[in-house]
C-alpha atoms as a PDB file:
ATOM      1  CA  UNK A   1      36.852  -1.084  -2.524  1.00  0.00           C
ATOM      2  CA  UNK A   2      37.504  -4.071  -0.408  1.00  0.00           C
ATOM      3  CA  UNK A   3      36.681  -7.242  -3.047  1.00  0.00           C
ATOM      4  CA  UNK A   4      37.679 -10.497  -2.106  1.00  0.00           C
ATOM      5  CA  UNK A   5      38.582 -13.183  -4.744  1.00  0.00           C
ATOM      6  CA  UNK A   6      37.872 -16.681  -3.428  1.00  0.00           C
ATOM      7  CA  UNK A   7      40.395 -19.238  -3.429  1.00  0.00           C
ATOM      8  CA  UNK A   8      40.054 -22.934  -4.625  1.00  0.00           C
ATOM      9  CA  UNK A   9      38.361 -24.206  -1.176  1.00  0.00           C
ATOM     10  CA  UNK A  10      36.100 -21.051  -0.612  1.00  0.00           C
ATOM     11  CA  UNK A  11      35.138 -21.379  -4.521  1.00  0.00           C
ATOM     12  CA  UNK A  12      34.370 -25.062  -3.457  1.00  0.00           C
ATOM     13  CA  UNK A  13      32.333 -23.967  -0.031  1.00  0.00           C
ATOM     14  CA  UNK A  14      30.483 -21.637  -2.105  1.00  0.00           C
ATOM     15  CA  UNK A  15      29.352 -24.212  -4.523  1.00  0.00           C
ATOM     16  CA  UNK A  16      28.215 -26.186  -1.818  1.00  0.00           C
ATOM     17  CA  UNK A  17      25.981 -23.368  -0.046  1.00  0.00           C
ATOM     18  CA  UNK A  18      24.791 -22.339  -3.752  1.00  0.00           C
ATOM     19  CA  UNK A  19      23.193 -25.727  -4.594  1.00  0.00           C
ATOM     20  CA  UNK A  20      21.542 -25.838  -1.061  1.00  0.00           C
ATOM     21  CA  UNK A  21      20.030 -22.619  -2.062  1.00  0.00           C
ATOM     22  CA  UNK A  22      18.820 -24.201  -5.488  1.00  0.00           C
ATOM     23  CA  UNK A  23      17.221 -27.059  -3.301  1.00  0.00           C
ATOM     24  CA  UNK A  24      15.382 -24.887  -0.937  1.00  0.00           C
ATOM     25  CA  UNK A  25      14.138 -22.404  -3.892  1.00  0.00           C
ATOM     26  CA  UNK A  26      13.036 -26.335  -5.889  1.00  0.00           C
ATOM     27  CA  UNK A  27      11.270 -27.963  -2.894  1.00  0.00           C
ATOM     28  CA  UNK A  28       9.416 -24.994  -2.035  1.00  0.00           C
ATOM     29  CA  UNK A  29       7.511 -25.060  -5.287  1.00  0.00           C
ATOM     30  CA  UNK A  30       4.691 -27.543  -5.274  1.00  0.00           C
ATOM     31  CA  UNK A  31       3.489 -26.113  -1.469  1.00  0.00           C
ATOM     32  CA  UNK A  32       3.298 -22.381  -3.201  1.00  0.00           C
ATOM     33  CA  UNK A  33      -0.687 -22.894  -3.825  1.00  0.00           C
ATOM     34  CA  UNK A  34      -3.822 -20.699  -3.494  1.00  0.00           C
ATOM     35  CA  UNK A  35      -4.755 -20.737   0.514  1.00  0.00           C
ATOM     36  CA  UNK A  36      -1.032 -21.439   1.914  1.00  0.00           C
ATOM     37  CA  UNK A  37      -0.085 -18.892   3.822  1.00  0.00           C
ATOM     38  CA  UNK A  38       3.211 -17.571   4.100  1.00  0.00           C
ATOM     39  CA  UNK A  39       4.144 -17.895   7.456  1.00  0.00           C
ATOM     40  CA  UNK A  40       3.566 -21.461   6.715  1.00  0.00           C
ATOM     41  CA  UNK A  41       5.948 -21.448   3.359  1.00  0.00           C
ATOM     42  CA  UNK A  42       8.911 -20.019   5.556  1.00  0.00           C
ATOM     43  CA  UNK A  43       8.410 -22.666   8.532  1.00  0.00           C
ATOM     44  CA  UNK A  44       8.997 -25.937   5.797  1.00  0.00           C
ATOM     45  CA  UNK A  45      11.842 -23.765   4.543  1.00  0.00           C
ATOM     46  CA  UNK A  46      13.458 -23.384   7.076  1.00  0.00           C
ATOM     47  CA  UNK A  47      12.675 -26.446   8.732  1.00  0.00           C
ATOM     48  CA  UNK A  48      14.174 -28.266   5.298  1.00  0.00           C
ATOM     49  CA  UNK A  49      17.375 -25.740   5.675  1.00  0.00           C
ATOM     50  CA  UNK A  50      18.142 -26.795   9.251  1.00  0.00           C
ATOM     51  CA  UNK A  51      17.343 -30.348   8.673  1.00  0.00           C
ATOM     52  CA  UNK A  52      17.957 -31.566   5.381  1.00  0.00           C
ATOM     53  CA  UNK A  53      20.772 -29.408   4.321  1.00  0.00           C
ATOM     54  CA  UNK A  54      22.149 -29.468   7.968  1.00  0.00           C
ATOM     55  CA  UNK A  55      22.468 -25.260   7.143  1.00  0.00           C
ATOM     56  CA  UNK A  56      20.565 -22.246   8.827  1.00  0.00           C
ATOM     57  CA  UNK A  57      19.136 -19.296   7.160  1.00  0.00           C
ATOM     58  CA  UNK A  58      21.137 -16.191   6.744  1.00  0.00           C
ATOM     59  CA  UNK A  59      17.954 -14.100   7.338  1.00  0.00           C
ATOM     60  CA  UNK A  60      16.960 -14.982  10.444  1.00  0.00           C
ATOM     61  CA  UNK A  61      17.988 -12.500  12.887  1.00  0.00           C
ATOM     62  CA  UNK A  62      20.160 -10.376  10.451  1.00  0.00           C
ATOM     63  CA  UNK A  63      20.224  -7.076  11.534  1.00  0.00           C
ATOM     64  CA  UNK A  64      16.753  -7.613  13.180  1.00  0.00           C
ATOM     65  CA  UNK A  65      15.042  -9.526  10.468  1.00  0.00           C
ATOM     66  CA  UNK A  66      12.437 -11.885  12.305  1.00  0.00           C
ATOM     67  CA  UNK A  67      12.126 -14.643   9.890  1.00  0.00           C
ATOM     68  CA  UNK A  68      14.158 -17.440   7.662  1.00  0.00           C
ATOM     69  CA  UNK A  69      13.131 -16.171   3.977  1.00  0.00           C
ATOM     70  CA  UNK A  70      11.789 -13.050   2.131  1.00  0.00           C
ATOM     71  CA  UNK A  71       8.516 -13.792   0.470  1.00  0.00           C
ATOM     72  CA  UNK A  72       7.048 -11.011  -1.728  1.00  0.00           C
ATOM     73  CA  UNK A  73       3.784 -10.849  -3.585  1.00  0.00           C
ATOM     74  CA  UNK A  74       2.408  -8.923  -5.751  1.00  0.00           C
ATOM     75  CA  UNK A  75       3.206  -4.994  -5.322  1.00  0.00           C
ATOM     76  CA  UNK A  76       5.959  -6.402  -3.134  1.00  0.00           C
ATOM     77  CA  UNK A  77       9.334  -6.076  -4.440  1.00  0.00           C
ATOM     78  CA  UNK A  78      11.423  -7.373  -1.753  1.00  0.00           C
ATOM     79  CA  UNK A  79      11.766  -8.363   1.952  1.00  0.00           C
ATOM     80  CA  UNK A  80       8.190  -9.392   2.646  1.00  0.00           C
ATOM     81  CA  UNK A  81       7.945 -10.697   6.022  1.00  0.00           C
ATOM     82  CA  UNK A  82       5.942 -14.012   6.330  1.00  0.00           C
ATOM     83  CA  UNK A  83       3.283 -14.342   7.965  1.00  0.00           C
ATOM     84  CA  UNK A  84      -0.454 -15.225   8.105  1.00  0.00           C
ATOM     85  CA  UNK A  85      -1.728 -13.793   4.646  1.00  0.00           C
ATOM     86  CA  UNK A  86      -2.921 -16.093   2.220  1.00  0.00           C
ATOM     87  CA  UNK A  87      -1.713 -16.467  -1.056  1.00  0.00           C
ATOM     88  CA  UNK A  88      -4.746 -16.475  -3.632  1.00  0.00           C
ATOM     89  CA  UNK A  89      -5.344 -17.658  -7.670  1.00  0.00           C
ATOM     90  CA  UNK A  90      -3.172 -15.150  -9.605  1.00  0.00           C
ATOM     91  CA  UNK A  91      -1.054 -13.644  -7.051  1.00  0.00           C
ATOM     92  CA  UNK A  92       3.031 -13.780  -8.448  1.00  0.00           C
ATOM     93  CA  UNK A  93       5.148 -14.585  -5.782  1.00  0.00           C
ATOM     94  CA  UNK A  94       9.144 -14.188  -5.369  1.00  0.00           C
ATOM     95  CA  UNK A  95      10.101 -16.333  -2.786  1.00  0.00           C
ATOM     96  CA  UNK A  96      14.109 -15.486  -1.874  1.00  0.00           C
ATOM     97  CA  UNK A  97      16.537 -17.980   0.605  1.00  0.00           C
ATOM     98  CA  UNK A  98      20.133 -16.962   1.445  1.00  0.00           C
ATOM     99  CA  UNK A  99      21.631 -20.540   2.813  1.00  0.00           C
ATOM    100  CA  UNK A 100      24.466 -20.496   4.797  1.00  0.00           C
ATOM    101  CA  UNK A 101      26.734 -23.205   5.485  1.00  0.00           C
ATOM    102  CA  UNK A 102      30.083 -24.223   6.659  1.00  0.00           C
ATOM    103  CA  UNK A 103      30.754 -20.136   6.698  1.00  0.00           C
ATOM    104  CA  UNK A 104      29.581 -19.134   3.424  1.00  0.00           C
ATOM    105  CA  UNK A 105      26.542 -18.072   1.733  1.00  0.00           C
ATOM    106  CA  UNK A 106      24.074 -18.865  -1.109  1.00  0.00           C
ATOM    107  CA  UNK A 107      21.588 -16.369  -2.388  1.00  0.00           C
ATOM    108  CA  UNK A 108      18.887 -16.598  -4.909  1.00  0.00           C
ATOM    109  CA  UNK A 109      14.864 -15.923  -5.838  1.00  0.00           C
ATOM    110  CA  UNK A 110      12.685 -16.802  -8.317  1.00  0.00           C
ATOM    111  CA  UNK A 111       8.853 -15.820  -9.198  1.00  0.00           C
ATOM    112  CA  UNK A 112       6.067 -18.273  -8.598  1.00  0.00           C
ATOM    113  CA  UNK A 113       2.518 -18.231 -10.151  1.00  0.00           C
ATOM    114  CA  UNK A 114      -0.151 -19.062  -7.807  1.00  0.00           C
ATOM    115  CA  UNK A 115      -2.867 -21.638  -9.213  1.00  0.00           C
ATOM    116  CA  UNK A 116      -3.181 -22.308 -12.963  1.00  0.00           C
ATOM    117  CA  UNK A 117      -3.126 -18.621 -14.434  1.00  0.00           C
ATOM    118  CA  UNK A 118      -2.160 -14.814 -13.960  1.00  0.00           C
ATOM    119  CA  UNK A 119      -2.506 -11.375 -16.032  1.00  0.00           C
ATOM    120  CA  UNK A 120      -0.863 -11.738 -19.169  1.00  0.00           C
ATOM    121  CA  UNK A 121       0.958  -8.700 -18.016  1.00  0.00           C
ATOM    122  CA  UNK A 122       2.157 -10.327 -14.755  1.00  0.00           C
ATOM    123  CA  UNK A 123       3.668 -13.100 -16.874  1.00  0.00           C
ATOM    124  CA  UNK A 124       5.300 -10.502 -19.075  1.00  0.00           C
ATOM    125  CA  UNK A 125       6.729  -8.693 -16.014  1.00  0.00           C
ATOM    126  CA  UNK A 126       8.189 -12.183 -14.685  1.00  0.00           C
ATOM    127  CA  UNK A 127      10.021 -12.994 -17.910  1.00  0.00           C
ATOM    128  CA  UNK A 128      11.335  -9.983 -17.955  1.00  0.00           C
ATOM    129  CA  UNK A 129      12.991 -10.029 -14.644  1.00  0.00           C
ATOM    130  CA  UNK A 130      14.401 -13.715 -15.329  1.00  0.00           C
ATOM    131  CA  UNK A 131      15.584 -12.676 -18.931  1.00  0.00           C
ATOM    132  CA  UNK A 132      17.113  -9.656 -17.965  1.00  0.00           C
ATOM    133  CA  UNK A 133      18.827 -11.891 -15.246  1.00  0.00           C
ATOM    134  CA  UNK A 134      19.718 -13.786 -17.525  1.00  0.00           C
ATOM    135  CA  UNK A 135      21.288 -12.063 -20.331  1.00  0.00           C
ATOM    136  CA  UNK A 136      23.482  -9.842 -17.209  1.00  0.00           C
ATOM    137  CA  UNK A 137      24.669 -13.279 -16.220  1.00  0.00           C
ATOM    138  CA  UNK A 138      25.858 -13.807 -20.364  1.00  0.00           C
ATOM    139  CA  UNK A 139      28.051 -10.510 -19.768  1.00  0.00           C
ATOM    140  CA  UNK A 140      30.435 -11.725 -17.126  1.00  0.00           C
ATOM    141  CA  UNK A 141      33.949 -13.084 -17.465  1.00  0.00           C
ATOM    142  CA  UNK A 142      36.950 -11.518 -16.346  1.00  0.00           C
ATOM    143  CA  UNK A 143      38.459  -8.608 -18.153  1.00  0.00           C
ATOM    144  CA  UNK A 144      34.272  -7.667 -18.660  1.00  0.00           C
ATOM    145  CA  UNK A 145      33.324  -3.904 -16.862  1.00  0.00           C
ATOM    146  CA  UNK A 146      30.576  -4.471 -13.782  1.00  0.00           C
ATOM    147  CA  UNK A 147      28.997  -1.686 -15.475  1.00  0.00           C
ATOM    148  CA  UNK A 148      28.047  -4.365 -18.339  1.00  0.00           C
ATOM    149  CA  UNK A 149      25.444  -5.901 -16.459  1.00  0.00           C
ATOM    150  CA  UNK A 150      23.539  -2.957 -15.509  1.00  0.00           C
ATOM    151  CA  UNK A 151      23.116  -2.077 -19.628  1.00  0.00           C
ATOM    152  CA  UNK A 152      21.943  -5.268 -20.027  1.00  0.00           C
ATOM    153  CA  UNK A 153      18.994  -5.452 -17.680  1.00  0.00           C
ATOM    154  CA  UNK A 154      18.013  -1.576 -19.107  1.00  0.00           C
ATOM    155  CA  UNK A 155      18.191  -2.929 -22.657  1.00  0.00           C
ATOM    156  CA  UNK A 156      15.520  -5.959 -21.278  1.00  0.00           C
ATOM    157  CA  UNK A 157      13.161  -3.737 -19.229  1.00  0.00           C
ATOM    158  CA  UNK A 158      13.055  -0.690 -21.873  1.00  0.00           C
ATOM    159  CA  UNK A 159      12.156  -3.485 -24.587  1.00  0.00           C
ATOM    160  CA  UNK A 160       9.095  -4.568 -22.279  1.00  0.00           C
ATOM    161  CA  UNK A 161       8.150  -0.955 -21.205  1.00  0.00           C
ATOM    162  CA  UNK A 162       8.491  -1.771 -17.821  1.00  0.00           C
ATOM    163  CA  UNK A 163      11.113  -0.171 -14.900  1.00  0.00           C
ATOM    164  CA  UNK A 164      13.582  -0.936 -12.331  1.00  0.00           C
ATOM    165  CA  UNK A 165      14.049  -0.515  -9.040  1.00  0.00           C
ATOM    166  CA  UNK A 166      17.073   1.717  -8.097  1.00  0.00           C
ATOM    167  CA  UNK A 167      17.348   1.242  -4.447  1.00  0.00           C
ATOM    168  CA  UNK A 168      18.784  -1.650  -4.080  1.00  0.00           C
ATOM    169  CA  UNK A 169      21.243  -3.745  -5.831  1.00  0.00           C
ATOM    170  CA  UNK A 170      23.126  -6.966  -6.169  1.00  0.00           C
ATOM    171  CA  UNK A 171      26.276  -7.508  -4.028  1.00  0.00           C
ATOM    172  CA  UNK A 172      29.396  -9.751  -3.932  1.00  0.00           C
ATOM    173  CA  UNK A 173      29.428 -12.427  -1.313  1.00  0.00           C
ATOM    174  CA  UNK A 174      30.991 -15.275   0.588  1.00  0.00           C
ATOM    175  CA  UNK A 175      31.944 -15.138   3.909  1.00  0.00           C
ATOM    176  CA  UNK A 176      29.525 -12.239   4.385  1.00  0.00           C
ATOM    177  CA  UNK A 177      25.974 -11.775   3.386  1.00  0.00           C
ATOM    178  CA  UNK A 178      26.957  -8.692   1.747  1.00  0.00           C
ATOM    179  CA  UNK A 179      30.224  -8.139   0.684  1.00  0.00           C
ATOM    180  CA  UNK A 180      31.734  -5.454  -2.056  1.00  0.00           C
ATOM    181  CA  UNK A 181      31.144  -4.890  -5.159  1.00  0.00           C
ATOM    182  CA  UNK A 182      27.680  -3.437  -5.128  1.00  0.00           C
ATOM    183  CA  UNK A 183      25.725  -4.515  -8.340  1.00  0.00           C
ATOM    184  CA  UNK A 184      23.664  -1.669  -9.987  1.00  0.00           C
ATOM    185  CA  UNK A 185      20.737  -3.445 -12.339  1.00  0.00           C
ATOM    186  CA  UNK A 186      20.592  -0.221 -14.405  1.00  0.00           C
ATOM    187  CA  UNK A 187      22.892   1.714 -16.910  1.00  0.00           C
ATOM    188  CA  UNK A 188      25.442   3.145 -15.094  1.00  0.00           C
ATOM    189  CA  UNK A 189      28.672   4.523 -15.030  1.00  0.00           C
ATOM    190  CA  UNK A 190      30.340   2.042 -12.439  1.00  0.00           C
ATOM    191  CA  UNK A 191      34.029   1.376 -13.857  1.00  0.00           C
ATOM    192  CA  UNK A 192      35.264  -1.840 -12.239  1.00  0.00           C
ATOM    193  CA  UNK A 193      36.728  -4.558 -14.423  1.00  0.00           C
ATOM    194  CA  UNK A 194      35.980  -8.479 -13.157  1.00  0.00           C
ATOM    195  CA  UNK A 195      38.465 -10.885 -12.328  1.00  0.00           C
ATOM    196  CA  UNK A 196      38.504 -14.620 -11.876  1.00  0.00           C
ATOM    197  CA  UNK A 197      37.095 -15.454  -8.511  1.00  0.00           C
ATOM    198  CA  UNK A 198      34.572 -12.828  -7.653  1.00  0.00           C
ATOM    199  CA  UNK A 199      31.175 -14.151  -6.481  1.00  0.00           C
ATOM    200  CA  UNK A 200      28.589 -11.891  -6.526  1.00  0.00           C
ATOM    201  CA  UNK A 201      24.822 -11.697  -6.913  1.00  0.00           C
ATOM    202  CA  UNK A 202      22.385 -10.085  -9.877  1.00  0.00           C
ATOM    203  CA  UNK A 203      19.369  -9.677  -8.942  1.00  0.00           C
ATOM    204  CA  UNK A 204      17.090  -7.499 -11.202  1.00  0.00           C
ATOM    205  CA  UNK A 205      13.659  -6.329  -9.372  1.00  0.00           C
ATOM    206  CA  UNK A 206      11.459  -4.921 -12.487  1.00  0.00           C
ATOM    207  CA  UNK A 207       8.569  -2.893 -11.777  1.00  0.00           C
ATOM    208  CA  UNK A 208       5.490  -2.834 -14.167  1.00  0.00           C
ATOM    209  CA  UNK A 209       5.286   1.059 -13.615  1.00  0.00           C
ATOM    210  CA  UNK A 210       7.360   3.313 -11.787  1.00  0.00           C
ATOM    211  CA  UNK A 211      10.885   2.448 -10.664  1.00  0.00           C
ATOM    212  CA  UNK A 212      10.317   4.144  -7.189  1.00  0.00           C
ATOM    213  CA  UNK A 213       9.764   2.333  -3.629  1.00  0.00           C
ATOM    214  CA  UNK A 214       8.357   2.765  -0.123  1.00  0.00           C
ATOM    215  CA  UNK A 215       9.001   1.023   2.676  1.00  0.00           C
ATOM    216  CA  UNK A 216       6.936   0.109   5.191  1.00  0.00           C
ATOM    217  CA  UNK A 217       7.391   2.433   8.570  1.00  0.00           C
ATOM    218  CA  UNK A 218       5.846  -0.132  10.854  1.00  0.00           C
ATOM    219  CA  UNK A 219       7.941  -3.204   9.990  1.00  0.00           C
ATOM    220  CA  UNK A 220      10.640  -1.209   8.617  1.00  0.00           C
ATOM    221  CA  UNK A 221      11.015  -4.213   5.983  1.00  0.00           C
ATOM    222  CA  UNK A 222       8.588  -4.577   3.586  1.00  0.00           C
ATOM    223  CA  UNK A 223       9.190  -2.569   0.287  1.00  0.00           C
ATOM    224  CA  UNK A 224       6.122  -2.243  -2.103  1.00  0.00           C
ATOM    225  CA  UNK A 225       6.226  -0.005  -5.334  1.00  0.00           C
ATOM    226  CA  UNK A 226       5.035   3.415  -4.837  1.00  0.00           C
ATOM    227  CA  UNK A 227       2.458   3.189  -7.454  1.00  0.00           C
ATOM    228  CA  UNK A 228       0.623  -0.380  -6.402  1.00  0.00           C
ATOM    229  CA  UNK A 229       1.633  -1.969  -9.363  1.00  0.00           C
ATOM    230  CA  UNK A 230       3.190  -5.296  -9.152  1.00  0.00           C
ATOM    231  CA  UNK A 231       7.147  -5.664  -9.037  1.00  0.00           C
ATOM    232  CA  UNK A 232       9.128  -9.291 -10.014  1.00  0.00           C
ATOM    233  CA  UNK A 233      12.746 -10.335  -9.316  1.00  0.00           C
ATOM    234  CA  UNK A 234      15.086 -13.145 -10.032  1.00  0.00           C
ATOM    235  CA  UNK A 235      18.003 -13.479  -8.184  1.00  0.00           C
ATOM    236  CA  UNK A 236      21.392 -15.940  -8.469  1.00  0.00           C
ATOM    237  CA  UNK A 237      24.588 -16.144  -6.905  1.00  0.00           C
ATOM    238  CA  UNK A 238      27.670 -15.793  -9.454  1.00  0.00           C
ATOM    239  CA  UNK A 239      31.207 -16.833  -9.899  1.00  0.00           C
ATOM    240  CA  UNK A 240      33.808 -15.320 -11.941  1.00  0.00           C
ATOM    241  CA  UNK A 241      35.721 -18.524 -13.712  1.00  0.00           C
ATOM    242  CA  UNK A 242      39.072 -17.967 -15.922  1.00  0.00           C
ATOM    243  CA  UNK A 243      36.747 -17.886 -19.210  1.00  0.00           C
ATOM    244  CA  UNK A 244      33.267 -16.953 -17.915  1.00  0.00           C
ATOM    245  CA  UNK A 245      31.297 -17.273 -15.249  1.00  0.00           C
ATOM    246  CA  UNK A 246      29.198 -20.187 -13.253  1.00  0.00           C
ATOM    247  CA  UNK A 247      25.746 -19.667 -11.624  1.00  0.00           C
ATOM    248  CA  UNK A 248      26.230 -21.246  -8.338  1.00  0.00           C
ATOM    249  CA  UNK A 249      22.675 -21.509  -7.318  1.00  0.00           C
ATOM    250  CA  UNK A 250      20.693 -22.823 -10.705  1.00  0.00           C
ATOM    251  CA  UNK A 251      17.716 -24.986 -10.375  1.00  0.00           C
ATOM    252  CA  UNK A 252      16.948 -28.080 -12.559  1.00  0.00           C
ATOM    253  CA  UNK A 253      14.022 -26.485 -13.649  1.00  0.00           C
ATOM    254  CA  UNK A 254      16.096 -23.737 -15.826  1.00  0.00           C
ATOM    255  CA  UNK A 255      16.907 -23.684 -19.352  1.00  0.00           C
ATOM    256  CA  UNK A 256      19.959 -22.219 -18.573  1.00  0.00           C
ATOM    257  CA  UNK A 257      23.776 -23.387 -18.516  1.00  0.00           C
ATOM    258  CA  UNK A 258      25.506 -23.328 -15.412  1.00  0.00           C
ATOM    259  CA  UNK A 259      28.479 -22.820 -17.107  1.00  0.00           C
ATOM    260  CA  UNK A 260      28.861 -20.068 -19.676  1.00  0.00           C
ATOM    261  CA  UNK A 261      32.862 -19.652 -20.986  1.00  0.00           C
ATOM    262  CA  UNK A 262      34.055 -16.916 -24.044  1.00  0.00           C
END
């Protein structure tokens, strides 16, 4: 396994693109409103990426994907292509950016609720992808096994009754998109122990009912649970400090330190 440890200046760079990422995921938020479509979401985002944070989008054109950001709703659990649906009173919404800039990447999502209510059960499946995020971020520091995180987000989503998605995973990152380790969100066996400089991503995508996926054949992108039922992720972009770990992309809206040390 090819794992690359970032020095002081890529740690640096990568703090740079992770906070443009935070930005993007922040300003997005009061346009995310019952009749917006999403086409339209993706064209301020990117517009903002190109021309306030002087960046470009990761997603656009990688490996074939036609647009600048993911944005999945409902049913969707990841890699929703914009376009000209609608978003309605109710639907949850994960909108996720990859920034990159000066070489390296930032990558994060985060759930938004459309108008001034949902299902009490869609608000119970979005806190439990955050807090599962959440407490897998509270397991990493160096010396810590990668396998750590995925017992974390199984002890979240069994609590809630709800699953998660085995299909895809978090990944390490930096100069690429997608670098090694891969990140498994569920109790496994993975034996890898963390040292100080590894960026990588969690990104827990909880299901309401089964864990199992389709995706689309004619776009070849979008990914909706096999059962209907709606799906929610949360997504940030990690470093591996001497003590701990820092979130590299967390918003001002979080309760959440950016630093945690042991």
């Amino acid at each position: 396994m090819d794992i690359t440890l970032k020095s002081p200046s890529e740690i640096e760079k990568m703090r740079i693109a992770g906070a443009a990422t935070a930005r993007v995921l922040e300003m997005i938020e009061p346009y995310v409103v019952p009749g917006v479509t999403t086409e339209e979401l993706d064209n301020i985002m990117n517009d903002y990426i190109v021309n306030v944070e002087n960046a470009k989008s990761a997603d656009l054109g990688y490996q074939g994907y036609p647009k600048a950001t993911c944005i999945s709703i409902n049913e969707v659990v990841c890699h929703g292509i914009p376009g000209p649906h609608k978003l309605k009173e109710g639907d949850i919404v994960n909108i996720d950016v990859t920034v990159l800039k000066d070489k390296f990447h930032g990558d994060s999502s985060k759930m938004y609720i459309v108008g001034n209510h949902t299902s009490p059960r869609n608000e119970q499946l979005c806190k439990c992808a955050q807090e599962s995020m959440y407490e897998a971020i509270k397991t990493v520091r160096p010396g810590s096994n990668l396998a750590d995180i995925g017992d974390a987000i199984q002890k979240v989503a069994d609590k809630a009754g709800f699953s998660i998605v085995r299909d895809y995973c978090g990944h390490g990152i930096g100069i690429g998109f997608h670098e090694e380790p891969s990140v498994l969100h569920y109790r496994n066996n993975e034996n890898l122990i963390l040292q100080e400089g590894m960026c990588f991503t969690i990104e827990p995508m909880i299901n309401a009912g089964t864990y199992k996926c389709r995706t689309n054949r004619k776009d070849g992108w979008t990914v909706t649970t096999a059962d209907k039922q709606p799906s929610a992720q949360y997504e940030h972009t990690l470093l591996v400090i001497p003590n701990g770990v820092e979130v590299l992309t967390l918003r001002k809206d979080e309760d959440f330190p950016r630093i945690i040390t042991h």
